[in-house]
C-alpha atoms as a PDB file:
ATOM      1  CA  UNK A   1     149.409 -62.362  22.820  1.00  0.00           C
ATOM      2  CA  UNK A   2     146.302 -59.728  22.574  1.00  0.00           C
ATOM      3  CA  UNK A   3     147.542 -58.080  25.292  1.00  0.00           C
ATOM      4  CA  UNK A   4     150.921 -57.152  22.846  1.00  0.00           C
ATOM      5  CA  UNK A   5     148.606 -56.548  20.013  1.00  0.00           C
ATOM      6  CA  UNK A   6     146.417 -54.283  21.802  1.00  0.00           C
ATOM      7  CA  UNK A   7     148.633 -52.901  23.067  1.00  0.00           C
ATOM      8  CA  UNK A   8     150.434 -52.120  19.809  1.00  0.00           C
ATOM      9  CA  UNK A   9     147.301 -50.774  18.317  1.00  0.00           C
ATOM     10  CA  UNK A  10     146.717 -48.427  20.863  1.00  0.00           C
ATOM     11  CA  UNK A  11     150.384 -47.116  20.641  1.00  0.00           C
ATOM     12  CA  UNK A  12     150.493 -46.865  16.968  1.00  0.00           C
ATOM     13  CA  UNK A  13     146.880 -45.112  17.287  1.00  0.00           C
ATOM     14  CA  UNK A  14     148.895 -42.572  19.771  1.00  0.00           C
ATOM     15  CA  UNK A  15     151.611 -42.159  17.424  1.00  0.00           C
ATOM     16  CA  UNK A  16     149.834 -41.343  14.153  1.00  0.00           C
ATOM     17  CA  UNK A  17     146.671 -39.567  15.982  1.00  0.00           C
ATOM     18  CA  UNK A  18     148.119 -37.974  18.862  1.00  0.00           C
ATOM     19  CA  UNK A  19     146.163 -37.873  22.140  1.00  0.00           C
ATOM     20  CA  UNK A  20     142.891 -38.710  20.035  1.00  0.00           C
ATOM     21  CA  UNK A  21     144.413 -42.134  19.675  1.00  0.00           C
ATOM     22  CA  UNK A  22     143.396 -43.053  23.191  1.00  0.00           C
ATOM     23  CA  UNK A  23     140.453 -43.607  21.567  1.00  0.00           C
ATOM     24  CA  UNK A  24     141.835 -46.905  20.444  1.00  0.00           C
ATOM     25  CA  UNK A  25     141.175 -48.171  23.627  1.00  0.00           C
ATOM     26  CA  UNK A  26     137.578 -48.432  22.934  1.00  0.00           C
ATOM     27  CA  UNK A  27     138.618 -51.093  20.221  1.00  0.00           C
ATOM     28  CA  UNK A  28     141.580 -52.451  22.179  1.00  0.00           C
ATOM     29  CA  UNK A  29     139.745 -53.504  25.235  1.00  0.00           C
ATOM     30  CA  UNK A  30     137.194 -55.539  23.993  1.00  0.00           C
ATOM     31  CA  UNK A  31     139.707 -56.986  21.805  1.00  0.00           C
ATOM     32  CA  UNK A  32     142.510 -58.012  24.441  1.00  0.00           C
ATOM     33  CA  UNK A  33     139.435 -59.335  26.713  1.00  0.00           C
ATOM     34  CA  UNK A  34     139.592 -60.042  30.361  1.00  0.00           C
ATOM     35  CA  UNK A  35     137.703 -62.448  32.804  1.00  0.00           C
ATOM     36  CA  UNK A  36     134.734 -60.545  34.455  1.00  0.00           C
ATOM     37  CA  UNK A  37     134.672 -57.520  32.568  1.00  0.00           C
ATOM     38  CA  UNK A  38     132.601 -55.763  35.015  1.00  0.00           C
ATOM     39  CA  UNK A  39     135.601 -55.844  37.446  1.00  0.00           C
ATOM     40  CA  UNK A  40     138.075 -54.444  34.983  1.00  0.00           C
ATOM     41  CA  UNK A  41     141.308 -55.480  33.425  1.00  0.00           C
ATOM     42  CA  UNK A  42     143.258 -55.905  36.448  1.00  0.00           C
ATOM     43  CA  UNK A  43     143.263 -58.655  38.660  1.00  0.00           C
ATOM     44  CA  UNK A  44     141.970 -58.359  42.401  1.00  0.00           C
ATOM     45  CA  UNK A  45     143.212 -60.175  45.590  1.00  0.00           C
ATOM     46  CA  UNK A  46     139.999 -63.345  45.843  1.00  0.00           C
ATOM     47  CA  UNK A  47     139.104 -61.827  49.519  1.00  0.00           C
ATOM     48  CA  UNK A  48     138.251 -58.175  47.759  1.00  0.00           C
ATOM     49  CA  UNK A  49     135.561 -59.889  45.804  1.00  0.00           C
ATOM     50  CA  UNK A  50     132.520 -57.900  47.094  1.00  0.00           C
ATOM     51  CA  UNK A  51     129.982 -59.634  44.719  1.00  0.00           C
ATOM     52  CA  UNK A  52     125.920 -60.718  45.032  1.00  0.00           C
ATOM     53  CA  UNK A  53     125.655 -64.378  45.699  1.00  0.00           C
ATOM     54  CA  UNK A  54     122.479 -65.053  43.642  1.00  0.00           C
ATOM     55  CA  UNK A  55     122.288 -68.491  44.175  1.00  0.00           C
ATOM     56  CA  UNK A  56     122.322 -67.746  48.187  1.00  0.00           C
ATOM     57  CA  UNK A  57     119.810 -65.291  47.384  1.00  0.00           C
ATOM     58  CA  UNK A  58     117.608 -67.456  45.690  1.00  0.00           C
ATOM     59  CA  UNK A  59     117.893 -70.293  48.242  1.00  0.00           C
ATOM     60  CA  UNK A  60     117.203 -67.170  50.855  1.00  0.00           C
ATOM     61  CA  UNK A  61     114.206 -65.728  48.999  1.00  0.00           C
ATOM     62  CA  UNK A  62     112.361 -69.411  48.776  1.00  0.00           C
ATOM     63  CA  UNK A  63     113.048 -70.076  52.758  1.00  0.00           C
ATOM     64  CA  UNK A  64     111.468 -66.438  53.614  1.00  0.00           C
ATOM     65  CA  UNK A  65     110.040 -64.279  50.765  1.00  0.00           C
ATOM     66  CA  UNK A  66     108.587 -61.836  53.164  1.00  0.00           C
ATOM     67  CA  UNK A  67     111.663 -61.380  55.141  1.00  0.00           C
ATOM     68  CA  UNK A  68     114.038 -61.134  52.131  1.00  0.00           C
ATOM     69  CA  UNK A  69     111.828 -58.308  50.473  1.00  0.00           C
ATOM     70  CA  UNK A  70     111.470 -56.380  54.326  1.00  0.00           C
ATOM     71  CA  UNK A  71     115.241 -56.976  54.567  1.00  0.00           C
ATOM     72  CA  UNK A  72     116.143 -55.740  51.248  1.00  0.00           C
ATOM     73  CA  UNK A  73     113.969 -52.226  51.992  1.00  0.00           C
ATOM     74  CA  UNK A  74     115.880 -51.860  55.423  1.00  0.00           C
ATOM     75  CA  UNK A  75     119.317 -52.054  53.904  1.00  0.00           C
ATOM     76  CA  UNK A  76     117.758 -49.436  50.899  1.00  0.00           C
ATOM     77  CA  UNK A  77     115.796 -47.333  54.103  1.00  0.00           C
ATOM     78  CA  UNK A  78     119.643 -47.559  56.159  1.00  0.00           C
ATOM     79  CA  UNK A  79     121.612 -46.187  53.306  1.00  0.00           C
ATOM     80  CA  UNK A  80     119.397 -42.458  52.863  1.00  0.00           C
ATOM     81  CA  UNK A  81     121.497 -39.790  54.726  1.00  0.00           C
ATOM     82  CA  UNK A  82     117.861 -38.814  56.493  1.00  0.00           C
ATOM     83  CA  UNK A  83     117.084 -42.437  57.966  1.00  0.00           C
ATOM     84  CA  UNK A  84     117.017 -42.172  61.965  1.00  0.00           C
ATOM     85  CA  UNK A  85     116.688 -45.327  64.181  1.00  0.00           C
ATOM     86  CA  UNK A  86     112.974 -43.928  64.708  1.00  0.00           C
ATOM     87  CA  UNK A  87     112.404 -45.349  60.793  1.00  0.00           C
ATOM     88  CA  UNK A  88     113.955 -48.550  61.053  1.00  0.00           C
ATOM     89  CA  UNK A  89     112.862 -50.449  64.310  1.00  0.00           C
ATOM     90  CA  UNK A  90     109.079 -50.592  63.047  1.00  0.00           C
ATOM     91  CA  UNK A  91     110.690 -52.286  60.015  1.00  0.00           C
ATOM     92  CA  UNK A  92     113.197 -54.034  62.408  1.00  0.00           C
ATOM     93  CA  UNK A  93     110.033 -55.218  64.038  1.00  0.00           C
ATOM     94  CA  UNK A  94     108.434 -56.467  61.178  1.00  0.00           C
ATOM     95  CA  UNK A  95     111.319 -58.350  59.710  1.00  0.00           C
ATOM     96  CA  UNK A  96     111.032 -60.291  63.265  1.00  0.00           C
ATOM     97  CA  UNK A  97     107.060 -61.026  63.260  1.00  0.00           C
ATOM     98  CA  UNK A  98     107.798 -62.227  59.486  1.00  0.00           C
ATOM     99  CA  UNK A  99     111.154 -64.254  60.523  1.00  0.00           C
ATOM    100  CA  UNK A 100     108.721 -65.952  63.144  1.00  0.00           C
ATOM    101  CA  UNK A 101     105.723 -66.540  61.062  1.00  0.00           C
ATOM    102  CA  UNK A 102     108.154 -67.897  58.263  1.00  0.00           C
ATOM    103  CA  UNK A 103     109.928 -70.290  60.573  1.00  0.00           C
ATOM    104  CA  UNK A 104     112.812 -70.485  58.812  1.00  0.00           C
ATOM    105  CA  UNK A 105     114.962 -71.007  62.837  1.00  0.00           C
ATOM    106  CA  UNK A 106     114.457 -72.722  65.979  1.00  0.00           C
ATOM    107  CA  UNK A 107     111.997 -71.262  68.276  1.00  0.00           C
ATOM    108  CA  UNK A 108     114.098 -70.557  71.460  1.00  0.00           C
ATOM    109  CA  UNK A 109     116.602 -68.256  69.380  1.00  0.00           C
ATOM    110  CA  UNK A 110     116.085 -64.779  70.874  1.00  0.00           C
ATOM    111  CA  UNK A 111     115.244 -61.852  68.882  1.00  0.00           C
ATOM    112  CA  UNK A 112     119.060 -60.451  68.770  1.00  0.00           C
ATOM    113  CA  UNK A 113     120.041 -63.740  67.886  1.00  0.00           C
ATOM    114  CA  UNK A 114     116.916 -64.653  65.121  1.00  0.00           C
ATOM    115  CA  UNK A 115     117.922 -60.800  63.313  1.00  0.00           C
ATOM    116  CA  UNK A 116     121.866 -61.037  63.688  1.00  0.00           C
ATOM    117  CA  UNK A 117     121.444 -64.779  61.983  1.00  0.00           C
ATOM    118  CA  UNK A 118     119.199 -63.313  59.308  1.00  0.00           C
ATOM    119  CA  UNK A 119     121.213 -60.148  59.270  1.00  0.00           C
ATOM    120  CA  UNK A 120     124.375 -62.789  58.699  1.00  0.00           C
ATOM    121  CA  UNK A 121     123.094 -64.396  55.890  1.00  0.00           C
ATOM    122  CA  UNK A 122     122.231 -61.278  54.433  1.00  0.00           C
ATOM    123  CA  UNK A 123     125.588 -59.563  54.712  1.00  0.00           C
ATOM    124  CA  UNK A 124     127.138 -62.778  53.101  1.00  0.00           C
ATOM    125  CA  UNK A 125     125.075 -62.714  50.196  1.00  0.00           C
ATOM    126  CA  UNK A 126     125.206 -59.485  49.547  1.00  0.00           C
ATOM    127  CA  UNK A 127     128.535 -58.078  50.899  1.00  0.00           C
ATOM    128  CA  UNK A 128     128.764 -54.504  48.910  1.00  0.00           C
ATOM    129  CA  UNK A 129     126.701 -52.707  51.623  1.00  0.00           C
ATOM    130  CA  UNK A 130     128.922 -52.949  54.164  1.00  0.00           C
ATOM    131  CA  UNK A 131     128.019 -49.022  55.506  1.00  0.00           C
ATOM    132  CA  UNK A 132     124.730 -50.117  56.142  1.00  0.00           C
ATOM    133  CA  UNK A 133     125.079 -53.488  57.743  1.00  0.00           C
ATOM    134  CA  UNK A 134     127.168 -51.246  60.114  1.00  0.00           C
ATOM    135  CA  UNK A 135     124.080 -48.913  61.351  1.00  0.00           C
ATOM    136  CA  UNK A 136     121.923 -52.169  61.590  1.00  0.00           C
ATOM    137  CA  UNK A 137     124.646 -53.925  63.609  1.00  0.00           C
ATOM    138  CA  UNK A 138     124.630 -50.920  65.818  1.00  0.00           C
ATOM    139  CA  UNK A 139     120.841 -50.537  66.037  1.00  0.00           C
ATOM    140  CA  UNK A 140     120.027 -54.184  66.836  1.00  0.00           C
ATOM    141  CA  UNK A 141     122.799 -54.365  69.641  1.00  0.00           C
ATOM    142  CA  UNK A 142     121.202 -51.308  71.156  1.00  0.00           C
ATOM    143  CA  UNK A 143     117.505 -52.345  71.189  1.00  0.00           C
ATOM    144  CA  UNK A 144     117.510 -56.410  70.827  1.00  0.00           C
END
């Protein structure tokens, strides 16, 4: 039902205002209301959702604090136009001495294996950096 009535005020606004009626929708919106309004009015498909996990990144950030904070910079470091491979393996480095210092895994993983499971957990919790996840993918097959 405030989908008709919004809908009727923003015609009506048209009608008697012109193209300055389309204003209305600043009052019409709110109004008619929708279910995440940071997503918009329309509904998505449920596998375009491409939303942070907090409560997977809270759980990650109290197993390794260290590594979640290095990881976070490398995905920040990855998406700069400038960033070479040259500026990410000492950080790719680091995020492995902290992985094994935090002991979050088992100790025979290898290092490709210890960053790619990190890397995974990452990319689920935090899936709208997909560019990015692509050059790390790409730089840890090449030198792990």
């Amino acid at each position: 039902m405030r989908v008709f009535i919004g809908l009727a005020i923003v015609a009506i606004s048209i009608f008697f205002f012109g193209w300055w009626g389309l204003l209305s929708l600043l009052v019409a919106l709110p109004f008619i209301g929708w279910k995440d309004r940071h997503k918009g009015p329309f509904p998505t498909k449920q596998g375009q959702a491409r939303t942070t996990d907090y409560n997977a990144a809270q759980d990650i950030a109290a197993e390794t604090p260290k590594s979640f904070r290095l990881m976070q910079d490398i995905v920040v470091k990855a998406s700069k136009k400038a960033t070479t491979a040259d500026d990410l393996l000492p950080m790719l480095n680091q995020l492995l001495d902290n992985l094994r210092t935090e002991k979050p895994y088992e100790d025979n993983l290898t290092d490709r294996e210890l960053l790619k499971d990190f890397w995974g957990q990452f990319l689920t919790t935090f899936p709208n950096w997909q560019g990015e996840y692509a050059i790390l993918s790409d730089l840890i097959d090449d030198n792990y």
